[in-house]
C-alpha atoms as a PDB file:
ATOM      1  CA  UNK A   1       1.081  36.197 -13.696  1.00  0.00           C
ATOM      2  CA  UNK A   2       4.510  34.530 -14.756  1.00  0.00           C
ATOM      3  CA  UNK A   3       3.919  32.675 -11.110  1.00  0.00           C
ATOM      4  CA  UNK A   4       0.534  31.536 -11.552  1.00  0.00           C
ATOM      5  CA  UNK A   5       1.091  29.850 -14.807  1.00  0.00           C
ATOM      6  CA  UNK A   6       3.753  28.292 -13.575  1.00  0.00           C
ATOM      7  CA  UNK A   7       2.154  26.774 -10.789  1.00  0.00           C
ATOM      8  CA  UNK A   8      -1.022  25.266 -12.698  1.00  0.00           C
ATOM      9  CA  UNK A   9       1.666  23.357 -15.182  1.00  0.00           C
ATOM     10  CA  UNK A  10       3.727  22.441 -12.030  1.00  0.00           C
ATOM     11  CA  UNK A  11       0.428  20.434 -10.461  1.00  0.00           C
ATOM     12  CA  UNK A  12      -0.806  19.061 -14.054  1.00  0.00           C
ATOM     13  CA  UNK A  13       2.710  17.295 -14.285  1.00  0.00           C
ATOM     14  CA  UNK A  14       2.790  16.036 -10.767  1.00  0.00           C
ATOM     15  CA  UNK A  15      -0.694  14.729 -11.269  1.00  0.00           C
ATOM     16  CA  UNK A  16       0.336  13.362 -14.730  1.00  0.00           C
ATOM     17  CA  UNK A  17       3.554  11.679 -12.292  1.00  0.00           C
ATOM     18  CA  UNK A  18       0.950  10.082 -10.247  1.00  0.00           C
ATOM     19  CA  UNK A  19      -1.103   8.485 -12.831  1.00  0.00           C
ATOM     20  CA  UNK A  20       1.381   7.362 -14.689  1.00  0.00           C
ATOM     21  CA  UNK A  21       3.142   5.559 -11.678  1.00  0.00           C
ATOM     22  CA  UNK A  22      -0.670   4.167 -11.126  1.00  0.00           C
ATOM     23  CA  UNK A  23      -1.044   2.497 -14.939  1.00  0.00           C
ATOM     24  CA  UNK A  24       2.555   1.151 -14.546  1.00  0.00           C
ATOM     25  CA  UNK A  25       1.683  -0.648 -11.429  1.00  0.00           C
ATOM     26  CA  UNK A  26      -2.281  -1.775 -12.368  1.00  0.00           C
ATOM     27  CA  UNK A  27      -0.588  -5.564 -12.687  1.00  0.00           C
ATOM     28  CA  UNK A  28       1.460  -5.627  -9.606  1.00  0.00           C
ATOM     29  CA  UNK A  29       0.367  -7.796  -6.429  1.00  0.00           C
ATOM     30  CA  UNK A  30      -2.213  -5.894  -4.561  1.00  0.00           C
ATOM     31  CA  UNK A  31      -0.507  -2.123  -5.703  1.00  0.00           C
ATOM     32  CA  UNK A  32      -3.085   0.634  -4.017  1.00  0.00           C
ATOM     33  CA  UNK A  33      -2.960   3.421  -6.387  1.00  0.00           C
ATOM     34  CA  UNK A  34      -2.415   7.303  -5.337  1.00  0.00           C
ATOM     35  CA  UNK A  35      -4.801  10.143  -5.461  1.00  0.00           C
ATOM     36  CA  UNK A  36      -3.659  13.710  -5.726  1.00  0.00           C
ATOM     37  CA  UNK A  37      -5.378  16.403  -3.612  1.00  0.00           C
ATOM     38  CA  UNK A  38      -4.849  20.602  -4.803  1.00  0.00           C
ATOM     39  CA  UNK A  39      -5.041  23.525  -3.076  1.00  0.00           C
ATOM     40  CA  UNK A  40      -5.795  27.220  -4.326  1.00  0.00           C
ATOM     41  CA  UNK A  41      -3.179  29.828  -3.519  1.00  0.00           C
ATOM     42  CA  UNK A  42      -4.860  33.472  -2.508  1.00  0.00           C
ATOM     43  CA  UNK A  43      -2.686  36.564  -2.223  1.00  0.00           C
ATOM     44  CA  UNK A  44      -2.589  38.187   0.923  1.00  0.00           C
ATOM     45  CA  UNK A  45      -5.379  39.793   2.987  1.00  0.00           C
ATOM     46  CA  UNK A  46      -6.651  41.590   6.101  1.00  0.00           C
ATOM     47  CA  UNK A  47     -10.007  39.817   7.510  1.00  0.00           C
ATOM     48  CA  UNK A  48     -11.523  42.912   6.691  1.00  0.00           C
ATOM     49  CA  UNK A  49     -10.420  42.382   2.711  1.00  0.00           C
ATOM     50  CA  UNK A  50     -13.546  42.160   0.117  1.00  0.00           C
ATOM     51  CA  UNK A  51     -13.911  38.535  -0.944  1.00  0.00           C
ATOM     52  CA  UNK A  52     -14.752  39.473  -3.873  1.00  0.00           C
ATOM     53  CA  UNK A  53     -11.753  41.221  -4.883  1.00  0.00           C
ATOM     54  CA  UNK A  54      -9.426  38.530  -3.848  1.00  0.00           C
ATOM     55  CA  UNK A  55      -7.535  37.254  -6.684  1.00  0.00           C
ATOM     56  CA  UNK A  56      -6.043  33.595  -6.792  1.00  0.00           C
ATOM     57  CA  UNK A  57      -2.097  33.133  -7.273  1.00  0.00           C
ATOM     58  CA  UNK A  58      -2.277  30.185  -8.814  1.00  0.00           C
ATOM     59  CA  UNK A  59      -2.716  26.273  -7.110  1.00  0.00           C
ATOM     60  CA  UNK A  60      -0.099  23.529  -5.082  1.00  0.00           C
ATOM     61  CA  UNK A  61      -0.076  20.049  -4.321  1.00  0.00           C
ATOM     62  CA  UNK A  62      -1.729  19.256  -1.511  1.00  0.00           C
ATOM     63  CA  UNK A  63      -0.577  15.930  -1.039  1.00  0.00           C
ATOM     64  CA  UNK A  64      -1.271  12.518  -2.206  1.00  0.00           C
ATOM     65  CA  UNK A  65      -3.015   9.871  -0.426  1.00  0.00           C
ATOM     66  CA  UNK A  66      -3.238   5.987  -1.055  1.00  0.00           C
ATOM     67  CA  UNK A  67      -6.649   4.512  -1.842  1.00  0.00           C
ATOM     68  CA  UNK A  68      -7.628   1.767   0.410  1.00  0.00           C
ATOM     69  CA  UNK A  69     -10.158   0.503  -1.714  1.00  0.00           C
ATOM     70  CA  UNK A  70     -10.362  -3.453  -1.932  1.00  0.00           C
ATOM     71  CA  UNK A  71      -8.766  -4.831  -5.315  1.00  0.00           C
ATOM     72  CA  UNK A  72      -9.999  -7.577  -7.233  1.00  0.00           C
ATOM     73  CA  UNK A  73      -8.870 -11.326  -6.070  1.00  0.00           C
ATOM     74  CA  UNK A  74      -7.292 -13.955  -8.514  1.00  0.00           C
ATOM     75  CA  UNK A  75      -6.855 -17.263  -7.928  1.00  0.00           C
ATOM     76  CA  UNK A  76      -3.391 -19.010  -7.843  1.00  0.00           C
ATOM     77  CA  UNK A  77      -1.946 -22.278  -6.779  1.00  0.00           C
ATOM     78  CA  UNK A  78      -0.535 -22.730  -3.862  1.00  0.00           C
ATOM     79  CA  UNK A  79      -1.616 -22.673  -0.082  1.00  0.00           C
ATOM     80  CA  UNK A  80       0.878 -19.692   0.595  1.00  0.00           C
ATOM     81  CA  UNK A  81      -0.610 -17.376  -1.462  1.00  0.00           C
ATOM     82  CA  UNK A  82      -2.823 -15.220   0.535  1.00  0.00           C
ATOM     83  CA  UNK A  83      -5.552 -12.777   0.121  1.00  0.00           C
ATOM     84  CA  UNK A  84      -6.844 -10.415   2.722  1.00  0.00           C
ATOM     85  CA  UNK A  85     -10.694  -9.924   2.412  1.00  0.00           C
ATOM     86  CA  UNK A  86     -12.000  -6.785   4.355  1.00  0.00           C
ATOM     87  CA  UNK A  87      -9.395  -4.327   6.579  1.00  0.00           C
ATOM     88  CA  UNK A  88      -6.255  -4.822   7.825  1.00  0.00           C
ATOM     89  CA  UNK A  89      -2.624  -5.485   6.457  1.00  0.00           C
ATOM     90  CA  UNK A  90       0.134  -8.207   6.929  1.00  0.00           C
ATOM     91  CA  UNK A  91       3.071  -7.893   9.002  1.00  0.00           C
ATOM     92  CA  UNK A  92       6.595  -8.062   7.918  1.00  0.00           C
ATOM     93  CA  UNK A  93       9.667  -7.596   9.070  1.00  0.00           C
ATOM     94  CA  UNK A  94      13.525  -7.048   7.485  1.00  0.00           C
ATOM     95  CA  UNK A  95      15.907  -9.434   8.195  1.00  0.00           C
ATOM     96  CA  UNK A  96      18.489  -8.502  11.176  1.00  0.00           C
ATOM     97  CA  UNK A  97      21.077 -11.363  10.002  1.00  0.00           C
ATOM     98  CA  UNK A  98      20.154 -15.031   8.576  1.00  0.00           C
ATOM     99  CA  UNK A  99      17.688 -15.762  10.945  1.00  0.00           C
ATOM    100  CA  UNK A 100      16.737 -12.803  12.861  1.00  0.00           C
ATOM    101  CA  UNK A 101      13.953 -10.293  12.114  1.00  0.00           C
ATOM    102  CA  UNK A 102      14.317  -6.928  12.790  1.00  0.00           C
ATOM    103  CA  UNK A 103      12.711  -4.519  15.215  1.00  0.00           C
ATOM    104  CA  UNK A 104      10.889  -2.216  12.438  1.00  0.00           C
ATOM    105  CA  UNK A 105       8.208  -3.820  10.980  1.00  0.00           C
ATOM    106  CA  UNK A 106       6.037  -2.882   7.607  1.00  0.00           C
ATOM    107  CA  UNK A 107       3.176  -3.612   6.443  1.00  0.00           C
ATOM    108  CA  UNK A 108       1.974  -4.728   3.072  1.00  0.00           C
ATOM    109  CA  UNK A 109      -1.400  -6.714   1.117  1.00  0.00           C
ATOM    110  CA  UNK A 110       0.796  -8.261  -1.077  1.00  0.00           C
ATOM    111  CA  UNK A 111       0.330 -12.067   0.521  1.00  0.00           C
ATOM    112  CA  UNK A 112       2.482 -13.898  -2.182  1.00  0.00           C
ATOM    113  CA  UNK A 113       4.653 -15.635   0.703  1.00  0.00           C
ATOM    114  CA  UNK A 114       6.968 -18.784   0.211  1.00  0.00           C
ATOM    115  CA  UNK A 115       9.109 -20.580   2.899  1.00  0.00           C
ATOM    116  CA  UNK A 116      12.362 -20.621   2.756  1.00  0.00           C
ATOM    117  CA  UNK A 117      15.646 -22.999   3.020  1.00  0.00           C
ATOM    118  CA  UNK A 118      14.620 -23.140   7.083  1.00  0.00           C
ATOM    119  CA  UNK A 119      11.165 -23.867   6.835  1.00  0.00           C
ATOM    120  CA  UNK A 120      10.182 -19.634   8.079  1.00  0.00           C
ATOM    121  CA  UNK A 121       7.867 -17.974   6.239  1.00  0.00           C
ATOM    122  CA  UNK A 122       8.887 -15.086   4.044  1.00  0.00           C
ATOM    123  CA  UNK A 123       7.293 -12.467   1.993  1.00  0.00           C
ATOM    124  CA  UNK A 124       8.116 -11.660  -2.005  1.00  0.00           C
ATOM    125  CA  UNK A 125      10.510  -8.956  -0.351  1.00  0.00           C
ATOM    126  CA  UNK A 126      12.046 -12.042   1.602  1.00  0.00           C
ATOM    127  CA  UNK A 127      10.936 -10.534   4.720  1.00  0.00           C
ATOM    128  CA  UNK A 128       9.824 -12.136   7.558  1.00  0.00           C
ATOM    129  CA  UNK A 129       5.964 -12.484   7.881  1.00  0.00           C
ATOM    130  CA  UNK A 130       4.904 -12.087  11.326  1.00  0.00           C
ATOM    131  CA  UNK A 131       2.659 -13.481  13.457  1.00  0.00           C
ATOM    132  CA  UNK A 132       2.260 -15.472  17.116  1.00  0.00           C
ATOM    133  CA  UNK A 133       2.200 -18.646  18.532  1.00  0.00           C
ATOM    134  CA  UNK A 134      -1.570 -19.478  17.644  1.00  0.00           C
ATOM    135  CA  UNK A 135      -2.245 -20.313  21.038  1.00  0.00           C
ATOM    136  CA  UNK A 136      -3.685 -16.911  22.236  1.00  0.00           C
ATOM    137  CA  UNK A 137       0.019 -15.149  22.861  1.00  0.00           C
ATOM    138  CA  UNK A 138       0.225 -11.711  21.776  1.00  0.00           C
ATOM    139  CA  UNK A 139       3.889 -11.396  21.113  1.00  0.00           C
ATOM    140  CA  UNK A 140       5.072 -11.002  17.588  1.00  0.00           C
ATOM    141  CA  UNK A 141       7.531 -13.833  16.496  1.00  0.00           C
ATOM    142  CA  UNK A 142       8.458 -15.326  12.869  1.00  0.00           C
ATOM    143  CA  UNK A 143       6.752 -18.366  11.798  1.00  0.00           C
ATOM    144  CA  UNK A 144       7.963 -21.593  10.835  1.00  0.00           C
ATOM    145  CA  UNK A 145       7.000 -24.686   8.964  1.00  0.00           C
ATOM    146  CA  UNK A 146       9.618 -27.864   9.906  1.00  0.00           C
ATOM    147  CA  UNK A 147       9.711 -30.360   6.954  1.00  0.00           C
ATOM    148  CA  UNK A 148       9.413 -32.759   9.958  1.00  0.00           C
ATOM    149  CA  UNK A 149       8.030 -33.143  13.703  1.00  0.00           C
ATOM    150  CA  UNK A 150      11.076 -34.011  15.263  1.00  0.00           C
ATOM    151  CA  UNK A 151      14.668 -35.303  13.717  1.00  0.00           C
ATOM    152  CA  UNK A 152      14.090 -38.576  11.816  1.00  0.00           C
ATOM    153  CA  UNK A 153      10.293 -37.932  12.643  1.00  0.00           C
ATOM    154  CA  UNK A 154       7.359 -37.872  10.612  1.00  0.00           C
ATOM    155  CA  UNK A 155       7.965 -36.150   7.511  1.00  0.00           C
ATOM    156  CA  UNK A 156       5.244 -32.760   6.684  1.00  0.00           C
ATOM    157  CA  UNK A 157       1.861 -33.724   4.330  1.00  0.00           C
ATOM    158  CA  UNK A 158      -0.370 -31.342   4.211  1.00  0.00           C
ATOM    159  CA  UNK A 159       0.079 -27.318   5.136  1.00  0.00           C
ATOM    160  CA  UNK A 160      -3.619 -25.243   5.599  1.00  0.00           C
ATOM    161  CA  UNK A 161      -3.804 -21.838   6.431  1.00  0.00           C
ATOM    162  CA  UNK A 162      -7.778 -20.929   7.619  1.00  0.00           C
ATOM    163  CA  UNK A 163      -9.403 -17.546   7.439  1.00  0.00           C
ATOM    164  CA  UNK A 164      -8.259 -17.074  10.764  1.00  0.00           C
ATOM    165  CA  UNK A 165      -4.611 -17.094   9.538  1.00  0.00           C
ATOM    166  CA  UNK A 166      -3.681 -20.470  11.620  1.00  0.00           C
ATOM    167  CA  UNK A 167      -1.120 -22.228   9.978  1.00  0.00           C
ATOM    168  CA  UNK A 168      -2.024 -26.323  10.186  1.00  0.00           C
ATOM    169  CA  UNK A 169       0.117 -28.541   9.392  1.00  0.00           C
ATOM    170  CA  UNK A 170      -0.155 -32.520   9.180  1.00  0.00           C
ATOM    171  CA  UNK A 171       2.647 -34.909   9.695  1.00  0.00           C
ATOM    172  CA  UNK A 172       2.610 -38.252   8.556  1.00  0.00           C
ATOM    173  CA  UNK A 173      -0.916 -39.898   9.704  1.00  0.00           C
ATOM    174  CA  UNK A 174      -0.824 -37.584  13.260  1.00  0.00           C
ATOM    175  CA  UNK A 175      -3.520 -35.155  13.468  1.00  0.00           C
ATOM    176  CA  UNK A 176      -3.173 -31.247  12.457  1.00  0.00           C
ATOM    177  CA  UNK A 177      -1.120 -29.461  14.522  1.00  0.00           C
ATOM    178  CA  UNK A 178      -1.241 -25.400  14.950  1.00  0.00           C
ATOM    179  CA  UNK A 179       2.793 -23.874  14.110  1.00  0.00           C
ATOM    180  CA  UNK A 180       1.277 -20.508  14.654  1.00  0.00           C
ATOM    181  CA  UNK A 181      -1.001 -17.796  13.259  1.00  0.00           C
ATOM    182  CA  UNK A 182      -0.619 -14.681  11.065  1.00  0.00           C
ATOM    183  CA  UNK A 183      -0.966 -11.129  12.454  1.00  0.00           C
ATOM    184  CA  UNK A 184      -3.008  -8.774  11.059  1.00  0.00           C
ATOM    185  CA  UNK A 185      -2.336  -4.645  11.751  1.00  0.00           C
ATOM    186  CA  UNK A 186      -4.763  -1.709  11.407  1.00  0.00           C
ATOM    187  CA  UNK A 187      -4.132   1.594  11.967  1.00  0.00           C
ATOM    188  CA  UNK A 188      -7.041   4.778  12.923  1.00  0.00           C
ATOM    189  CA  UNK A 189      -5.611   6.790   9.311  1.00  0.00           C
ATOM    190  CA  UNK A 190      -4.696   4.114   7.037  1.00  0.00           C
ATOM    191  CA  UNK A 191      -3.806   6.487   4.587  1.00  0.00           C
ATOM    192  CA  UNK A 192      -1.166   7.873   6.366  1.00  0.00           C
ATOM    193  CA  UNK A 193       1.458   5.498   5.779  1.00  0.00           C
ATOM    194  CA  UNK A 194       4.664   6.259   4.222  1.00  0.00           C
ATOM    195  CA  UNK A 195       5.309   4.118   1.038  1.00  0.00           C
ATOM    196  CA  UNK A 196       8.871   1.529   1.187  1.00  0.00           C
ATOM    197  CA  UNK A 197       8.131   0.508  -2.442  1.00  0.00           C
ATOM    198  CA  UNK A 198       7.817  -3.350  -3.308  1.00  0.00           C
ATOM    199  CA  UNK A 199       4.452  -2.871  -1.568  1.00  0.00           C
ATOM    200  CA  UNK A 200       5.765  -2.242   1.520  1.00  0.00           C
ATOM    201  CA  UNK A 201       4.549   0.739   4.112  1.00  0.00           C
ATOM    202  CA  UNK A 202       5.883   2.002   7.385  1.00  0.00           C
ATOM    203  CA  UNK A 203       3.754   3.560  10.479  1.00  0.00           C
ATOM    204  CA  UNK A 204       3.681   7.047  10.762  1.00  0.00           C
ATOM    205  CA  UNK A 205       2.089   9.799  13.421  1.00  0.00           C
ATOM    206  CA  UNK A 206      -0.144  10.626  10.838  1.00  0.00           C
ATOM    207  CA  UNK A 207      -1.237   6.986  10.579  1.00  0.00           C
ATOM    208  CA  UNK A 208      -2.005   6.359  14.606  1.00  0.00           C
ATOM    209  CA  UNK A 209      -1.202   3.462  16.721  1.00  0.00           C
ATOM    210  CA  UNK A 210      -0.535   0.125  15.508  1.00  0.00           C
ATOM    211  CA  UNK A 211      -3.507  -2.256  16.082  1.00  0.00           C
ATOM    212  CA  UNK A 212      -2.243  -6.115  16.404  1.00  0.00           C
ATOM    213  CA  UNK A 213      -4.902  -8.785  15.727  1.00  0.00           C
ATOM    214  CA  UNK A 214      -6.267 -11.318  13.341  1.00  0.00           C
ATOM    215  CA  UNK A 215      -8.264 -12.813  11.003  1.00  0.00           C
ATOM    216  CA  UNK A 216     -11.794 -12.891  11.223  1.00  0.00           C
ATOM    217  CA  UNK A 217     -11.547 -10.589  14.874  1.00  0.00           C
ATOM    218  CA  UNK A 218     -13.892  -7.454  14.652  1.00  0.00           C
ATOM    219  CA  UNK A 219     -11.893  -4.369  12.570  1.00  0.00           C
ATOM    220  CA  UNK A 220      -9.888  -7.049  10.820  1.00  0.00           C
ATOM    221  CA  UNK A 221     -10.345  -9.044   7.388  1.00  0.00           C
ATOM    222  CA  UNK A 222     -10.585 -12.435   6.956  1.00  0.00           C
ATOM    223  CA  UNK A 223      -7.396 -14.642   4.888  1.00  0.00           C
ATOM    224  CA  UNK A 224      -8.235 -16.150   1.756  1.00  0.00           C
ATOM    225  CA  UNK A 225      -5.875 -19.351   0.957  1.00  0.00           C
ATOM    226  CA  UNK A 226      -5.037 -19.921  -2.723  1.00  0.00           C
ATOM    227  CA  UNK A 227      -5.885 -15.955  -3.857  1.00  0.00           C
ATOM    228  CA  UNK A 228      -3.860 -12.718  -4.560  1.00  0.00           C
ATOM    229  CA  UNK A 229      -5.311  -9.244  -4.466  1.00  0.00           C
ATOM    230  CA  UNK A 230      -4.916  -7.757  -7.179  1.00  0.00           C
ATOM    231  CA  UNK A 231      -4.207  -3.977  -7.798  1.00  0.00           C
ATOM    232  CA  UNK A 232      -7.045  -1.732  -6.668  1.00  0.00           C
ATOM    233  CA  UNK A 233      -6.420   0.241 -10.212  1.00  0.00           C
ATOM    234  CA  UNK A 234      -8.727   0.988 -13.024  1.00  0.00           C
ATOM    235  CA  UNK A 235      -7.450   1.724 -15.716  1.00  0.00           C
ATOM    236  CA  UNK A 236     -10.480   3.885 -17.157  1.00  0.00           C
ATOM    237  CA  UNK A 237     -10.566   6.067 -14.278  1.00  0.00           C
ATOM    238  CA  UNK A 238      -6.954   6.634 -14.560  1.00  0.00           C
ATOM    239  CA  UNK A 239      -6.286   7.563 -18.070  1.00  0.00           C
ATOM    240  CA  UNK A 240      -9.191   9.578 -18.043  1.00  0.00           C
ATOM    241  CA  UNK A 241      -7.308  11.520 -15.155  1.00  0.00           C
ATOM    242  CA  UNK A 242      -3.916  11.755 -17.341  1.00  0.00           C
ATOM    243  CA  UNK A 243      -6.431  13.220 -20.527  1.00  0.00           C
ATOM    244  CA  UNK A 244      -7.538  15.921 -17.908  1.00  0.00           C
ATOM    245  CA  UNK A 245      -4.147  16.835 -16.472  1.00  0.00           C
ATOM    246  CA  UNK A 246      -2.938  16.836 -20.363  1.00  0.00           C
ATOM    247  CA  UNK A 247      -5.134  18.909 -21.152  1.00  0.00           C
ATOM    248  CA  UNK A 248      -4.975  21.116 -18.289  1.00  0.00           C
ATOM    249  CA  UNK A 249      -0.924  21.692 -18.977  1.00  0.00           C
ATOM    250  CA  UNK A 250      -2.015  22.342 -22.481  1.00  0.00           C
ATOM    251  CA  UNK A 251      -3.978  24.958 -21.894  1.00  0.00           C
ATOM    252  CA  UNK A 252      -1.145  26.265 -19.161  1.00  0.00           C
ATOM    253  CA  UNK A 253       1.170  26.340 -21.756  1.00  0.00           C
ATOM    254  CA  UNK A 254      -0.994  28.309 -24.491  1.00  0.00           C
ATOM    255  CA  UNK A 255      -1.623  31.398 -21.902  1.00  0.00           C
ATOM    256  CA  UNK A 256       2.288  31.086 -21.224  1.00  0.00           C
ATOM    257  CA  UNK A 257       2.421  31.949 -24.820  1.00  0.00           C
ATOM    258  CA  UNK A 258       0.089  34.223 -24.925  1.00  0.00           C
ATOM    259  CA  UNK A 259       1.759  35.913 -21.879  1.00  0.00           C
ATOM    260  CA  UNK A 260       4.795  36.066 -23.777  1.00  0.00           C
ATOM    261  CA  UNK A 261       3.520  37.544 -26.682  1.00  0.00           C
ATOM    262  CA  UNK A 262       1.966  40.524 -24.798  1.00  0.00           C
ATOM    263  CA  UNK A 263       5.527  41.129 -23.245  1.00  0.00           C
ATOM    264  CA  UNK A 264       7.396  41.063 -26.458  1.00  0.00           C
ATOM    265  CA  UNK A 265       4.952  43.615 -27.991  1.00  0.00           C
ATOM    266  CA  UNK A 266       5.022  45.819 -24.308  1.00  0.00           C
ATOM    267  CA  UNK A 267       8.773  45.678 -24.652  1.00  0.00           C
ATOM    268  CA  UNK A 268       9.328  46.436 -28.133  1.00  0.00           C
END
């Protein structure tokens, strides 16, 4: 009995965990909240047991599972802040030295990129956003954005980044030239991916085999220049959650009580 108490406060604070990590994050960069899935515990049985005189042991965490339900999109200044409209996620990867990228790559929605000292484009994590050459190669590289076409050349004017995800960049009075093109990734389980933090996810078996493509291609979203996604939280939905777990452990904790009343008076 003790056990099975036990067990239904256990999952009303883990749920209450959950939520609570959801609210904190409903103003963070394209956050995908976590829902919490329960089991039932049974006691053991032959197949030949009466169903009906099973009795439950209590319940468990099942597991949690990130929603991949589109959030909202806000507008904000600037050409390098990016919105992905539909499925799929950027590509990053952690710096291997100054200039290198390393060989694990993550994935994330939040598109709030800058450049940096050297021109290459970086994430908020100041990761390396990857992409390829925009000229129909299909190996990953980092991108870059010279201030100029050549040394003592004509000096950068205009940066556009199309739905496509090709950067184009004007120099001087020359036309637009393509510097390269951001990858998109997709994966069979989305939901499968293990969480970095600061947005960030890593592939997993659970998740399948890395797709590789780009904006606008069929299975992948389109870019959005001059957005942000915003979290995919709502806030009613949640806190009504957290009142229903609360309640839950309340009522947990009143047959604990009462539990512990009945052994006092056994034991007396």
């Amino acid at each position: 009995m003790f056990g099975t108490i036990k067990s239904g406060m256990a999952t009303s604070m883990f749920e209450i965990a959950v939520v609570s990590n959801n609210v904190a994050n409903s103003g963070t960069t394209a956050f995908r909240k976590s829902n919490t899935s329960f089991s039932d515990l049974y006691s053991g049985g032959s197949a030949d047991s009466v169903a009906r005189l099973s009795k439950g042991v209590g319940s468990i965490v099942d597991g949690t599972k990130q929603s991949t339900e589109q959030g909202g999109l806000l507008t904000r200044d600037g050409v390098l802040n990016l919105a992905l409209i539909g499925k799929g996620m950027f590509v990053s990867a952690a710096p291997a030295g100054e200039t290198a990228a390393s060989e694990t790559l993550t994935f994330t929605r939040d598109g709030e990129f800058s450049l940096d000292k050297d021109g290459v484009l970086r994430t908020s994590t100041n990761d390396f956003v990857m992409g390829f050459d925009g000229a129909g190669g299909e190996a990953l590289q980092t991108l870059k954005v010279p201030v100029s076409q050549t040394e003592g050349g004509a000096q950068l004017t205009a940066l556009e980044i199309g739905t496509d995800g090709k950067l184009l960049a004007t120099y001087g009075s020359e036309p637009a030239v393509v510097l390269g093109q951001i990858a998109i990734s997709a994966f069979p389980n989305e939901t499968a991916l293990r969480q970095k933090g600061m947005n960030r996810f890593q592939a997993t078996d659970g998740a399948g085999q890395v797709v590789l493509g780009v904006g606008g291609q069929d299975g992948f979203g389109m870019i959005q220049s001059g957005t942000l996604e915003t979290s995919n939280v709502d806030l009613t939905i949640e806190l009504t959650d957290m009142i229903r777990a609360q309640q839950q452990f309340s009522g947990s904790s009143r047959i604990l009580q009462t539990y512990s009343d009945m052994i006092e008076k056994l034991t007396r």
